[in-house]
C-alpha atoms as a PDB file:
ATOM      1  CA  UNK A   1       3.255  12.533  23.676  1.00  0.00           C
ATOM      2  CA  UNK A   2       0.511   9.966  22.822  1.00  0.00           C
ATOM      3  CA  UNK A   3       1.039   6.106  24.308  1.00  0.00           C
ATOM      4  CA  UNK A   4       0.100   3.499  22.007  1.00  0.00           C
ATOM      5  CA  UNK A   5       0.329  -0.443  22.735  1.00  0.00           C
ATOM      6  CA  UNK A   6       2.631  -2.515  20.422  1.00  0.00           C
ATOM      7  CA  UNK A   7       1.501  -6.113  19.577  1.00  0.00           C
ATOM      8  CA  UNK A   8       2.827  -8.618  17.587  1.00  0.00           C
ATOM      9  CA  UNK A   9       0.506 -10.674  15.026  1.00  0.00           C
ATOM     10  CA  UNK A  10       2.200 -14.085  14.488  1.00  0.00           C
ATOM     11  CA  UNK A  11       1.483 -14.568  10.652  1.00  0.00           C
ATOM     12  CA  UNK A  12       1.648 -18.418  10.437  1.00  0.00           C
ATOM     13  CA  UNK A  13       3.066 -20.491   8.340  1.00  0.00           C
ATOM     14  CA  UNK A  14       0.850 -23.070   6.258  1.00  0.00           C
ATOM     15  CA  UNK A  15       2.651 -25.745   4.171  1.00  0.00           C
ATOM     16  CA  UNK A  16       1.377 -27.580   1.223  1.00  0.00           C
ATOM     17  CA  UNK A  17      -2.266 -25.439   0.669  1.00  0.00           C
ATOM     18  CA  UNK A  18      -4.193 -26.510  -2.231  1.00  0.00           C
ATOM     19  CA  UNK A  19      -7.856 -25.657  -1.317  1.00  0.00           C
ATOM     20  CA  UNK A  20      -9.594 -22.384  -2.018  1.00  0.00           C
ATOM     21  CA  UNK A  21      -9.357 -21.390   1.599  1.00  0.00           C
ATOM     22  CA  UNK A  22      -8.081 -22.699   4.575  1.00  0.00           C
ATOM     23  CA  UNK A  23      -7.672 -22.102   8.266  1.00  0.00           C
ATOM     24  CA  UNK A  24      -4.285 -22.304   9.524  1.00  0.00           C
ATOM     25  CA  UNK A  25      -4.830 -24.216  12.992  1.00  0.00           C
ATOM     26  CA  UNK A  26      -0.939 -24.742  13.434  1.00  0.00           C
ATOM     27  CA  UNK A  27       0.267 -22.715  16.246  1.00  0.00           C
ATOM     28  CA  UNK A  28       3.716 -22.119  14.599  1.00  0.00           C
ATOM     29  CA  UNK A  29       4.968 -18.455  14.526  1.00  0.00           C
ATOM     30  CA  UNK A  30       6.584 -17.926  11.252  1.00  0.00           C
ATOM     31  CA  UNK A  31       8.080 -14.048  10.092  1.00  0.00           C
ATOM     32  CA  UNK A  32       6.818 -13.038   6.859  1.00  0.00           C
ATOM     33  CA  UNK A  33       8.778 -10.550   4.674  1.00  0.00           C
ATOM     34  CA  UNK A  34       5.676  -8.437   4.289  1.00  0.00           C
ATOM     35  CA  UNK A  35       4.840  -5.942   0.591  1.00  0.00           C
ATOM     36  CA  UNK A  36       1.349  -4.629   1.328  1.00  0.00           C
ATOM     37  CA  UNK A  37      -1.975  -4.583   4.029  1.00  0.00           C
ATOM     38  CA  UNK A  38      -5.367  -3.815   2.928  1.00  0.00           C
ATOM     39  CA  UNK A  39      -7.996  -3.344   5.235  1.00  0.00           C
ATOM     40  CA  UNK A  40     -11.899  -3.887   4.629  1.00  0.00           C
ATOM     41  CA  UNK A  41     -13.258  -3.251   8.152  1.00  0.00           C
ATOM     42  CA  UNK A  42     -11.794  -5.885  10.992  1.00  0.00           C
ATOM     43  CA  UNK A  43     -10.498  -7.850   8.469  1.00  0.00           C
ATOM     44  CA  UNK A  44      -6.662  -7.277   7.312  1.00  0.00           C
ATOM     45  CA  UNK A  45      -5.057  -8.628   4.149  1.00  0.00           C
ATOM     46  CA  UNK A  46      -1.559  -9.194   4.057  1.00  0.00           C
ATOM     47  CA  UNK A  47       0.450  -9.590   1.308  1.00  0.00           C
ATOM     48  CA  UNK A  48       3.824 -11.161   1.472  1.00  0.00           C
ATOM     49  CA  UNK A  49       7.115 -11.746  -0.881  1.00  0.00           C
ATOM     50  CA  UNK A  50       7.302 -15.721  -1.178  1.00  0.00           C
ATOM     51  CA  UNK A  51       3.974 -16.713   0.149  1.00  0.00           C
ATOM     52  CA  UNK A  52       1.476 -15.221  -0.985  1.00  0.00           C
ATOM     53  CA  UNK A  53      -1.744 -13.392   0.394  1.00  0.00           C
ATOM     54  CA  UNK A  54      -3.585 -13.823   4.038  1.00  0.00           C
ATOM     55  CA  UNK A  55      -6.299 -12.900   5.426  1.00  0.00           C
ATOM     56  CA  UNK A  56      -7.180 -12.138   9.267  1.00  0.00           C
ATOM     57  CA  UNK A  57     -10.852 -12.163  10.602  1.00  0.00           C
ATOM     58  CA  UNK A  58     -10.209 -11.000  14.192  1.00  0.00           C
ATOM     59  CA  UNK A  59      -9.579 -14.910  15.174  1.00  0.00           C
ATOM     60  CA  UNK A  60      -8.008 -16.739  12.840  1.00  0.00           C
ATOM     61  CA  UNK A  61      -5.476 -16.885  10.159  1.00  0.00           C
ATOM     62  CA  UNK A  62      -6.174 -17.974   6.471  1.00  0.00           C
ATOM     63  CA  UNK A  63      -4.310 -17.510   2.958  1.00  0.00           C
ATOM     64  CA  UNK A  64      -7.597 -17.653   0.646  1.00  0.00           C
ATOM     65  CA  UNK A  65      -6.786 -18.333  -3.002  1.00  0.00           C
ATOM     66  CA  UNK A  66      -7.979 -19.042  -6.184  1.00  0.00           C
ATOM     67  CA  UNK A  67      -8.515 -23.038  -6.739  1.00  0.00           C
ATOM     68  CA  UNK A  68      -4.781 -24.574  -8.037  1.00  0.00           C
ATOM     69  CA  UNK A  69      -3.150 -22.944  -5.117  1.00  0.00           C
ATOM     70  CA  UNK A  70      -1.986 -19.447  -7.617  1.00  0.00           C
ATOM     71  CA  UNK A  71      -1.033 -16.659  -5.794  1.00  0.00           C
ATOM     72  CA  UNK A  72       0.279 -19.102  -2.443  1.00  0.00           C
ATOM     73  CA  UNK A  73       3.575 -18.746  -3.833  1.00  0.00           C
ATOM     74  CA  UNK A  74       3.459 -15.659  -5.428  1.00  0.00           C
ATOM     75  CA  UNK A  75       4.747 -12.137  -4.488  1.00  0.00           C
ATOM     76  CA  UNK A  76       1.981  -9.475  -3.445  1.00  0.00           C
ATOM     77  CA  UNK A  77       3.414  -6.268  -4.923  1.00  0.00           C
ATOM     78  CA  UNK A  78      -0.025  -4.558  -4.178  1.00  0.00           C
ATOM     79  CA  UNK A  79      -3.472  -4.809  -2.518  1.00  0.00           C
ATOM     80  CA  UNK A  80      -6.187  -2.948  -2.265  1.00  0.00           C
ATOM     81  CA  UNK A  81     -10.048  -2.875  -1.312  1.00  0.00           C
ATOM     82  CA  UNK A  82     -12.575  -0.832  -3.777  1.00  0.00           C
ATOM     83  CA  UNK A  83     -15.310   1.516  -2.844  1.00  0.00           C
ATOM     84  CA  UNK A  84     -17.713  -1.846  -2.939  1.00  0.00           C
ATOM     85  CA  UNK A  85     -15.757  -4.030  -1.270  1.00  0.00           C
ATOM     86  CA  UNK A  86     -13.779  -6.008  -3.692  1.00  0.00           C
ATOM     87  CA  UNK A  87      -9.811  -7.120  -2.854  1.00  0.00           C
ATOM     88  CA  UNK A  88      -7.656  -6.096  -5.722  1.00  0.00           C
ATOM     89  CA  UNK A  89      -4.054  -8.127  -5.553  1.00  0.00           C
ATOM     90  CA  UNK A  90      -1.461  -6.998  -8.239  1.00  0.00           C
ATOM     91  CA  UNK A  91       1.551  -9.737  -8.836  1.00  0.00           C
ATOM     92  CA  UNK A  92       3.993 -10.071 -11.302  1.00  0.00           C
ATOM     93  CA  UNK A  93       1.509 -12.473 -12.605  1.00  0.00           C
ATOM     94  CA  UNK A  94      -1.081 -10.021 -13.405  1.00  0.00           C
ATOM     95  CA  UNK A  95      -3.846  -8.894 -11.151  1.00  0.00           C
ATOM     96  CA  UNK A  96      -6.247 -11.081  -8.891  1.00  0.00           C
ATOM     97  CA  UNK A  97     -10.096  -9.274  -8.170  1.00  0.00           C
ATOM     98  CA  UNK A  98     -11.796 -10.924  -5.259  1.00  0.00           C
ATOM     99  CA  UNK A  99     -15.736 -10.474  -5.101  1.00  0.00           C
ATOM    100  CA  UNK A 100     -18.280 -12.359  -4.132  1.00  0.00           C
ATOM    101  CA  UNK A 101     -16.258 -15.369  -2.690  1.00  0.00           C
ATOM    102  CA  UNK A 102     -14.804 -15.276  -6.448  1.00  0.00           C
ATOM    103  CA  UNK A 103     -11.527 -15.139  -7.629  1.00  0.00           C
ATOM    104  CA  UNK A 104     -10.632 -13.660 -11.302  1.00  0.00           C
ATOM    105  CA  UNK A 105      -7.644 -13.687 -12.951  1.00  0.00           C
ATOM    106  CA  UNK A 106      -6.734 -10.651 -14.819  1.00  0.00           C
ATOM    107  CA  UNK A 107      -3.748 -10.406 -17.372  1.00  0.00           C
ATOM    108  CA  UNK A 108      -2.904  -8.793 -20.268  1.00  0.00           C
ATOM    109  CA  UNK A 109      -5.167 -10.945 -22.413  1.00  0.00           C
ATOM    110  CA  UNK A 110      -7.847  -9.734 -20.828  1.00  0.00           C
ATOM    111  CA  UNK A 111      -6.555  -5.715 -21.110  1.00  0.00           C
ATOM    112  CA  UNK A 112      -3.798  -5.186 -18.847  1.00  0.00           C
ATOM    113  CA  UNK A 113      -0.768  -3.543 -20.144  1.00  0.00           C
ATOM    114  CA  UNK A 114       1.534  -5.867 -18.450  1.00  0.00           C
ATOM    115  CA  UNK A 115       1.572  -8.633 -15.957  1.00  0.00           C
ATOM    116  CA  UNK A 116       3.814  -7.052 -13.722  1.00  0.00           C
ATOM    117  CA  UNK A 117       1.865  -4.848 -11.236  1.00  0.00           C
ATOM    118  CA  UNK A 118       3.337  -2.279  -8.720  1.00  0.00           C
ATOM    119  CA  UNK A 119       0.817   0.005  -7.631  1.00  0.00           C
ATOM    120  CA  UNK A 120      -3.114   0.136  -6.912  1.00  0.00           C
ATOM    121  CA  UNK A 121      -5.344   2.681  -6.610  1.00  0.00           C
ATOM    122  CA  UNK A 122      -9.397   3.375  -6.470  1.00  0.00           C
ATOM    123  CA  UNK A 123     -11.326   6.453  -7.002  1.00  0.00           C
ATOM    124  CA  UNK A 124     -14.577   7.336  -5.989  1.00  0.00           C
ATOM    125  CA  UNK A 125     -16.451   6.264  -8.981  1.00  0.00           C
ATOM    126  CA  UNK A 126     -15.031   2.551  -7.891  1.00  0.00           C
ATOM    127  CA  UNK A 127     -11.952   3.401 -11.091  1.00  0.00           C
ATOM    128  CA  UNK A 128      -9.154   1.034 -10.108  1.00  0.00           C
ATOM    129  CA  UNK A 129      -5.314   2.481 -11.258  1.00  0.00           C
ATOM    130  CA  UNK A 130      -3.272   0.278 -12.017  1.00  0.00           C
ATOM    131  CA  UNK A 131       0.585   0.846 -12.408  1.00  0.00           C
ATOM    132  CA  UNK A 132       3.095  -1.075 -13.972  1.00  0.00           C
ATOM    133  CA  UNK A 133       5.811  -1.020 -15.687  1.00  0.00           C
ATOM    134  CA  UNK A 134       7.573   1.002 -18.344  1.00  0.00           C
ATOM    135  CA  UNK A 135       5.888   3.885 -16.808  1.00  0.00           C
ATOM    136  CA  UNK A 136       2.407   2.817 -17.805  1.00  0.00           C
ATOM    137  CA  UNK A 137      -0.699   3.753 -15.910  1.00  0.00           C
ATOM    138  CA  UNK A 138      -4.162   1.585 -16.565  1.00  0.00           C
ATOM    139  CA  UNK A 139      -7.048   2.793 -15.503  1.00  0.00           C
ATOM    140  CA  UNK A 140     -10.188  -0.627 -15.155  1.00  0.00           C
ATOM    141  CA  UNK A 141     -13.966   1.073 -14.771  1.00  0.00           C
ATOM    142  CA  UNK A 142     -15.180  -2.498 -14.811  1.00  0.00           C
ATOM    143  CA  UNK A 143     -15.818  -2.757 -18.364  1.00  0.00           C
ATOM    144  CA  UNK A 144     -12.712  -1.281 -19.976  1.00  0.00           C
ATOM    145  CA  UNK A 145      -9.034  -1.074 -19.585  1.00  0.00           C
ATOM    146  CA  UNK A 146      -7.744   2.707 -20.817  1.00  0.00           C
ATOM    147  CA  UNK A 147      -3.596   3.074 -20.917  1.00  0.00           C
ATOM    148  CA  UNK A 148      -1.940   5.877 -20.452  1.00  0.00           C
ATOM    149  CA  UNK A 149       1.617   6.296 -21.124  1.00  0.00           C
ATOM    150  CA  UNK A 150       2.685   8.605 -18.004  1.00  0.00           C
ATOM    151  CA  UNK A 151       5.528  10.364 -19.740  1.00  0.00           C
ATOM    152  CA  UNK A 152       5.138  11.020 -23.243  1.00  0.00           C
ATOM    153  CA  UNK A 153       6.861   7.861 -24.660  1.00  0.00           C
ATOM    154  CA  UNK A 154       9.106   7.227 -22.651  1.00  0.00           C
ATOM    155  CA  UNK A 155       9.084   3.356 -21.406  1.00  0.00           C
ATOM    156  CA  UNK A 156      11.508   4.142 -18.597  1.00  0.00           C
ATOM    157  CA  UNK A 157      10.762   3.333 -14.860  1.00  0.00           C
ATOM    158  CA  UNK A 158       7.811   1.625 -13.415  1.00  0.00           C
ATOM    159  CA  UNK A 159       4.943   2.915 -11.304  1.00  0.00           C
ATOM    160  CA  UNK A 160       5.645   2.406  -7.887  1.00  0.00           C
ATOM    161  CA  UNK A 161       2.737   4.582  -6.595  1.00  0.00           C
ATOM    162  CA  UNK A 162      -0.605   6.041  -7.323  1.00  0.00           C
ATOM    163  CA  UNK A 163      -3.395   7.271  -5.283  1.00  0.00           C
ATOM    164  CA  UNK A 164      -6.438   9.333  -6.271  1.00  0.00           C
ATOM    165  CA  UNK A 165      -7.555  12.729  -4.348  1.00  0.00           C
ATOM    166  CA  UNK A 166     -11.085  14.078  -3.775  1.00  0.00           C
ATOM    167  CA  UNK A 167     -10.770  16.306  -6.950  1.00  0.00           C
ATOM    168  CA  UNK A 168     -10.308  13.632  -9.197  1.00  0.00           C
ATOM    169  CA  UNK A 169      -6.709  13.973  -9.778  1.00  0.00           C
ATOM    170  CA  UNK A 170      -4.871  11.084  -9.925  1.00  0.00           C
ATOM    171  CA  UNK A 171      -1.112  11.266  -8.705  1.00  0.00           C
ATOM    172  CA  UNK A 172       1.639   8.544  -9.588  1.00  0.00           C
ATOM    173  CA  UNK A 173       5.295   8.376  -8.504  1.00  0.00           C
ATOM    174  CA  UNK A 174       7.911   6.884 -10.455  1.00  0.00           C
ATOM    175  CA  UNK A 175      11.496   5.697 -10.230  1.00  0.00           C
ATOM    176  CA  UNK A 176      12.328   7.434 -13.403  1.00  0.00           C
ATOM    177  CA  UNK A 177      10.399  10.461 -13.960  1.00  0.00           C
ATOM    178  CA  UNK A 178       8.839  10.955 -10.147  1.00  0.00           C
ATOM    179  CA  UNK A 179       5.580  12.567  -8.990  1.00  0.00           C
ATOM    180  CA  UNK A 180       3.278  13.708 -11.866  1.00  0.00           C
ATOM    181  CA  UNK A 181      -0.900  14.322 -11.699  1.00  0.00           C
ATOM    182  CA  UNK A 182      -3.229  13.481 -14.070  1.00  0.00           C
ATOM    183  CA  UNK A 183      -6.548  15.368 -14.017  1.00  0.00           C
ATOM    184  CA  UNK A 184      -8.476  12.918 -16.747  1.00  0.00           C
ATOM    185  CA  UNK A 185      -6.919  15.585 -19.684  1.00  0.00           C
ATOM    186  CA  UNK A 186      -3.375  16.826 -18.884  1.00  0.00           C
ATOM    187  CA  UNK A 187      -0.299  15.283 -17.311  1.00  0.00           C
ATOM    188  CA  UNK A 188       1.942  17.246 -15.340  1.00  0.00           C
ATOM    189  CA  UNK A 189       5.219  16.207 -14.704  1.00  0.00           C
ATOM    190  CA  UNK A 190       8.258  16.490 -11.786  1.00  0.00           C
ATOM    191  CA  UNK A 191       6.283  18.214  -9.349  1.00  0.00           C
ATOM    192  CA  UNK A 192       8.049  19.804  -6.780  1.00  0.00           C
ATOM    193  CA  UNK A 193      10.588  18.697  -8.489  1.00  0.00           C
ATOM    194  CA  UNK A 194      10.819  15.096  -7.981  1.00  0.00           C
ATOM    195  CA  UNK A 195      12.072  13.878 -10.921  1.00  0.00           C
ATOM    196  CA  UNK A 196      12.785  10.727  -9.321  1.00  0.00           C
ATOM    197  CA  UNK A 197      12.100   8.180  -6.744  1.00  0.00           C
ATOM    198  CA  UNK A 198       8.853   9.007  -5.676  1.00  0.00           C
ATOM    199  CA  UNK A 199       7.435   5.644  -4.224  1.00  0.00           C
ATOM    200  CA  UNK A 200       5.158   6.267  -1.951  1.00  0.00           C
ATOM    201  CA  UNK A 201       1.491   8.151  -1.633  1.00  0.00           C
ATOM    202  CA  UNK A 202      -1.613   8.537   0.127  1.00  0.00           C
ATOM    203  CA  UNK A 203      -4.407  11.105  -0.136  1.00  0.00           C
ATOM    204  CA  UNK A 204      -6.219  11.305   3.176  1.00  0.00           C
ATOM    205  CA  UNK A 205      -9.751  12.113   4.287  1.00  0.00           C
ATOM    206  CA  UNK A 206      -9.355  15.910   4.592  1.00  0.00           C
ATOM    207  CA  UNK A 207      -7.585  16.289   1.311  1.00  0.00           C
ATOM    208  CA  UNK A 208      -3.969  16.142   1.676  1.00  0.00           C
ATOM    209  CA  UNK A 209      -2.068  14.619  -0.349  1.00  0.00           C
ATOM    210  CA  UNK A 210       1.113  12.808   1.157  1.00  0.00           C
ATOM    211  CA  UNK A 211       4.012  11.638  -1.243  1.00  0.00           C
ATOM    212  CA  UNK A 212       7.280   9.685  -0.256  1.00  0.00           C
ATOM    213  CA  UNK A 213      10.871  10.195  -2.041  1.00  0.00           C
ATOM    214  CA  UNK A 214      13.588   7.512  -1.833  1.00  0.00           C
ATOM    215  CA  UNK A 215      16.420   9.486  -0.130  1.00  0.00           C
ATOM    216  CA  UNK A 216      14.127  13.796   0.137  1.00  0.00           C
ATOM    217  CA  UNK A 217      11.905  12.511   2.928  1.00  0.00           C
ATOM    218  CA  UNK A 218       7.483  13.243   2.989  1.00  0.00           C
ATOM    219  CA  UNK A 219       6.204  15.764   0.893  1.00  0.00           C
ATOM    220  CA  UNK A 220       2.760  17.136   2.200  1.00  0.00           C
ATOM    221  CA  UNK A 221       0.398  18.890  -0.143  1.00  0.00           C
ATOM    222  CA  UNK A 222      -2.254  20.464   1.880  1.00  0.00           C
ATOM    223  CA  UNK A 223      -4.168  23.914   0.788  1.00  0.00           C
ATOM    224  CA  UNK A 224      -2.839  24.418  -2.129  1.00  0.00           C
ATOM    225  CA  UNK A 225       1.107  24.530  -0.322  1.00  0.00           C
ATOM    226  CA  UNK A 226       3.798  22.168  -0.525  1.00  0.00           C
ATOM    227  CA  UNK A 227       5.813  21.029   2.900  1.00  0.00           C
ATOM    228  CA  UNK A 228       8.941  18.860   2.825  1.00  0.00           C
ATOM    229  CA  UNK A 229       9.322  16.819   6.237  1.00  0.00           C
ATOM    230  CA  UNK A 230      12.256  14.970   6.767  1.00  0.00           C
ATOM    231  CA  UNK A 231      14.728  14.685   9.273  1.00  0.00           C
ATOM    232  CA  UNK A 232      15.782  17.970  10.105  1.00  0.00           C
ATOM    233  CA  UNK A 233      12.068  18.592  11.304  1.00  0.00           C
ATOM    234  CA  UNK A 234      10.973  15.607  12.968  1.00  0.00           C
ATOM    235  CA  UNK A 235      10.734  12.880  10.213  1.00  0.00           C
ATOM    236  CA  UNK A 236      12.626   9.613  11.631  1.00  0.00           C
ATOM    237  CA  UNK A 237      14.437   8.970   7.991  1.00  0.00           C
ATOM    238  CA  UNK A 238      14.187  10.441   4.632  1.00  0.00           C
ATOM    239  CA  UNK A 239      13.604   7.194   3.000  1.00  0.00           C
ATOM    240  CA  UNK A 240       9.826   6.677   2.605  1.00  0.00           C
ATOM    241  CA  UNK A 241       8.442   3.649   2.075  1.00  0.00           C
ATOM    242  CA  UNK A 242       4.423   3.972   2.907  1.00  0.00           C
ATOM    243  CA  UNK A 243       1.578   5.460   4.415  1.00  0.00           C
ATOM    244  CA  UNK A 244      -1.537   5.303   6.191  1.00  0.00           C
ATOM    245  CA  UNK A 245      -3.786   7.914   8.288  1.00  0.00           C
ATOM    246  CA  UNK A 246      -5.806   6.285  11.161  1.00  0.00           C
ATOM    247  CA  UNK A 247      -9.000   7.784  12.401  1.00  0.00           C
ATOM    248  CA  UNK A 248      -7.998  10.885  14.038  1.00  0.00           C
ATOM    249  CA  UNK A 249      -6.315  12.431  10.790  1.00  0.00           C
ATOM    250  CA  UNK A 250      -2.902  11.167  12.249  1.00  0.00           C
ATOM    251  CA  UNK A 251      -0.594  10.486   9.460  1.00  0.00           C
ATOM    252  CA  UNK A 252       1.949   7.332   9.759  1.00  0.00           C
ATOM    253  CA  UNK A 253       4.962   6.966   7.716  1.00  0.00           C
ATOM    254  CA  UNK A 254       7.077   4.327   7.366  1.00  0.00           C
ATOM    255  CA  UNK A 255      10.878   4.567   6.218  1.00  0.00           C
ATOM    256  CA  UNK A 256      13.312   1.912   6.597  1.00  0.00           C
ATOM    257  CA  UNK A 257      14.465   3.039   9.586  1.00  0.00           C
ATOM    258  CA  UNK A 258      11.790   3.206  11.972  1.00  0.00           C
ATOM    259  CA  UNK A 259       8.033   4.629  11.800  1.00  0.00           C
ATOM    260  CA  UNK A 260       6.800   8.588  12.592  1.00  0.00           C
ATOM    261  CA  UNK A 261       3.431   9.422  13.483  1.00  0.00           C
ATOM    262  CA  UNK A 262       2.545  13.211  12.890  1.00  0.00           C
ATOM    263  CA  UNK A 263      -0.688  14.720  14.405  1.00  0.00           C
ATOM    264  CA  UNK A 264      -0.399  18.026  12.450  1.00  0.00           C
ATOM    265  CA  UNK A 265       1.859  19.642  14.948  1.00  0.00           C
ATOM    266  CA  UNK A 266       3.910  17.012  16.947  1.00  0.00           C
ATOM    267  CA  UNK A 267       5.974  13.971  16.022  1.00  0.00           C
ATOM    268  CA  UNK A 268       5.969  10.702  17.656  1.00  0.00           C
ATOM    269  CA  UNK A 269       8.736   8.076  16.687  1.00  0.00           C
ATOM    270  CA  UNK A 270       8.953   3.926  16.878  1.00  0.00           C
ATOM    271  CA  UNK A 271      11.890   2.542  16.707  1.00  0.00           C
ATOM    272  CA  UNK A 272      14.141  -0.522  18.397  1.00  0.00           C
ATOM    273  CA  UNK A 273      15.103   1.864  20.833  1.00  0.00           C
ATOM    274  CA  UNK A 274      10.942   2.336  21.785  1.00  0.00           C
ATOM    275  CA  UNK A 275       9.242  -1.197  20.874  1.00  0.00           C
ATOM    276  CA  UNK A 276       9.748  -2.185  17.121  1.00  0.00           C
ATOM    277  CA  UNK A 277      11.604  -5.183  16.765  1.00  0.00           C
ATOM    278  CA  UNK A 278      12.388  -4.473  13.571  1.00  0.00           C
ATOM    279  CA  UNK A 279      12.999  -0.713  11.711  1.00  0.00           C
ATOM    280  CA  UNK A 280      12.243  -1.332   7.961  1.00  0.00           C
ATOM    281  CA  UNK A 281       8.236  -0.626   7.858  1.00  0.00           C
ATOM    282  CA  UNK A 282       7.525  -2.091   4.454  1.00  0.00           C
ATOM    283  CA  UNK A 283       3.317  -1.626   4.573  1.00  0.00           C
ATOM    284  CA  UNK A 284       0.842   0.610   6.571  1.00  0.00           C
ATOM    285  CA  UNK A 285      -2.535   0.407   7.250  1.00  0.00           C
ATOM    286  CA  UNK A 286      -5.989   1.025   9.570  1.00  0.00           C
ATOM    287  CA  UNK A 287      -8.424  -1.049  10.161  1.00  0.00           C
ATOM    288  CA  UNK A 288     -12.147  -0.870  11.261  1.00  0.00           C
ATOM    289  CA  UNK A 289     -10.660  -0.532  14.947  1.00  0.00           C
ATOM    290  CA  UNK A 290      -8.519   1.903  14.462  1.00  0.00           C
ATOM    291  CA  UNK A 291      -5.481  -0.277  15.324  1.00  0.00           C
ATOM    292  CA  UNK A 292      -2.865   0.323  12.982  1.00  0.00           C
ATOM    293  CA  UNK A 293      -1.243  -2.488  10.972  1.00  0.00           C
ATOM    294  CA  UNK A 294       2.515  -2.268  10.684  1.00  0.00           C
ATOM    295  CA  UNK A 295       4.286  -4.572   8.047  1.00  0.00           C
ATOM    296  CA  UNK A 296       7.957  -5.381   8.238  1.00  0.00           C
ATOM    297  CA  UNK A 297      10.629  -7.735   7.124  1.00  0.00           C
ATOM    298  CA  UNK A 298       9.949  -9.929   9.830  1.00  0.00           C
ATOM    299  CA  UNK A 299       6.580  -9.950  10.110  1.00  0.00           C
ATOM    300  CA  UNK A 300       2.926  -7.950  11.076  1.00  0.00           C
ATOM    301  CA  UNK A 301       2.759  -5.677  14.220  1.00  0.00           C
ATOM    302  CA  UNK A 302      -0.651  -4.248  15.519  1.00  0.00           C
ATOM    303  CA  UNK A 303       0.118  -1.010  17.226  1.00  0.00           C
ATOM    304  CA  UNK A 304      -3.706   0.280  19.179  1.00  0.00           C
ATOM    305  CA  UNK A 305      -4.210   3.205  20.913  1.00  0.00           C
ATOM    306  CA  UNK A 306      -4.189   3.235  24.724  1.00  0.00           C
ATOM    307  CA  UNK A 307      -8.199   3.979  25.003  1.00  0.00           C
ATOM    308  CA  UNK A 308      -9.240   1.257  22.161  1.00  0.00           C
END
């Protein structure tokens, strides 16, 4: 049984924002329904569901944005951080690239397929994935915006997931048609057969590939050999909601009813019963310290090993 230290991040509340950035000096905890966490190093970005995006240095609290106070108000369906270091923030408003201290606004009149982004993913040739919805995948290599209908034509479902493995596959999960892979040619469809539901994925440093269903539980791929965890052998619920691996290969899952850690052989549960004050993990992710960021309904935990 590992020991890990809980701690609570107060995400603060900052009324009536309208510069570009700005520190949030109030001392006034405030729970945030939280969507997504990116990492880039020490410094976490949080997306939320009525407030926008923030961003924590170590110190201090801030919700950057683009000048006119967009995204403060908006809901952060997805965030991530390329290969170079750029935040990538989808919306239902299109999709937000931060570079440079410099925001761009990205919509369909630029390429996108729709406004209305669920999912984010980059490769390692810096590709960002983009998934949205009527089951439509977009791939951005910084020049050009390629679409890819994921099903045939079928406009059904929306792109909840994608993530991108070290042999170039790239792996979404829909609501409609659930997992398929897409090796840059072919599409293959309802994988282990999940036809549905499939919502959640990560592909981790070794390999693996880690897929969540709505109601089936995790679904590991690893050597070539598909495993099914859920809670007949160890998974704390079947409904997954995210992911993230922390430094030492562990896997973390979050469901909305508590979060499992799995170390290859043993599981390790958080719950009310153990320290969460809330069960319905809605974001994963590890930072530069190996702390893991835990997003819920109510707000951002930090949960840190006992040696960092």
């Amino acid at each position: 049984m590992k020991y890990r230290r809980l701690y609570l991040f107060l995400v603060l509340f900052l009324p009536f924002l309208h510069s570009c950035e700005k520190e949030n000096n109030k001392n006034e905890p405030y729970d945030k329904n939280i969507t997504a966490i990116a990492t880039n190093g020490n410094i976490v970005w949080v997306g939320t569901v009525d407030n926008g995006l923030y961003k924590f240095n170590g110190e201090s609290w801030t919700t950057p944005a683009p000048e006119g106070g967009i995204l403060l108000n908006e809901t952060i369906n997805a965030l991530v951080v390329s290969n170079s270091g750029c935040l990538w923030v989808g919306t239902g408003i299109g999709l937000f690239k931060f570079e440079n201290g410099i925001w761009t606004h990205i919509t369909t009149n630029e390429g996108l397929y729709d406004n209305n982004i669920f999912s984010l993913a980059c490769d390692e040739q810096n590709n960002i994935w983009i998934g949205t919805r009527q089951n439509r995948l977009t791939k951005y290599d910084g020049t050009n915006y390629i679409h890819y209908a994921v099903y045939s034509d079928d406009n059904n479902g929306h792109i909840h997931t994608v993530t991108c493995d070290q042999d170039g596959n790239v792996w979404t999960g829909s609501c409609y048609t659930g997992l398929s892979k897409f090796d840059g040619v072919t599409w293959t469809h309802h994988i282990e057969d999940l036809t549905v539901f499939a919502n959640s994925s990560i592909c981790a440093p070794n390999g693996d590939v880690w897929v969540g269903h709505r109601f089936d539980g995790a679904f590991l791929l690893s050597g070539g050999t598909w495993t099914n965890y859920s809670t007949s052998n160890g998974l704390v619920d079947n409904h997954i909601l995210c992911f993230t691996v922390d430094q030492e290969d562990n896997v973390w899952i979050g469901t909305d009813n508590g979060l499992s850690e799995f170390d290859d052989t043993t599981w390790t549960t958080y719950t009310t019963a153990n320290g969460l004050s809330d069960n319905y993990i809605t974001a994963l992710a590890c930072d530069g310290n190996g702390d893991i960021g835990v997003g819920r309904s109510t707000g951002l935990l930090k949960i840190t090993p006992v040696n960092n």
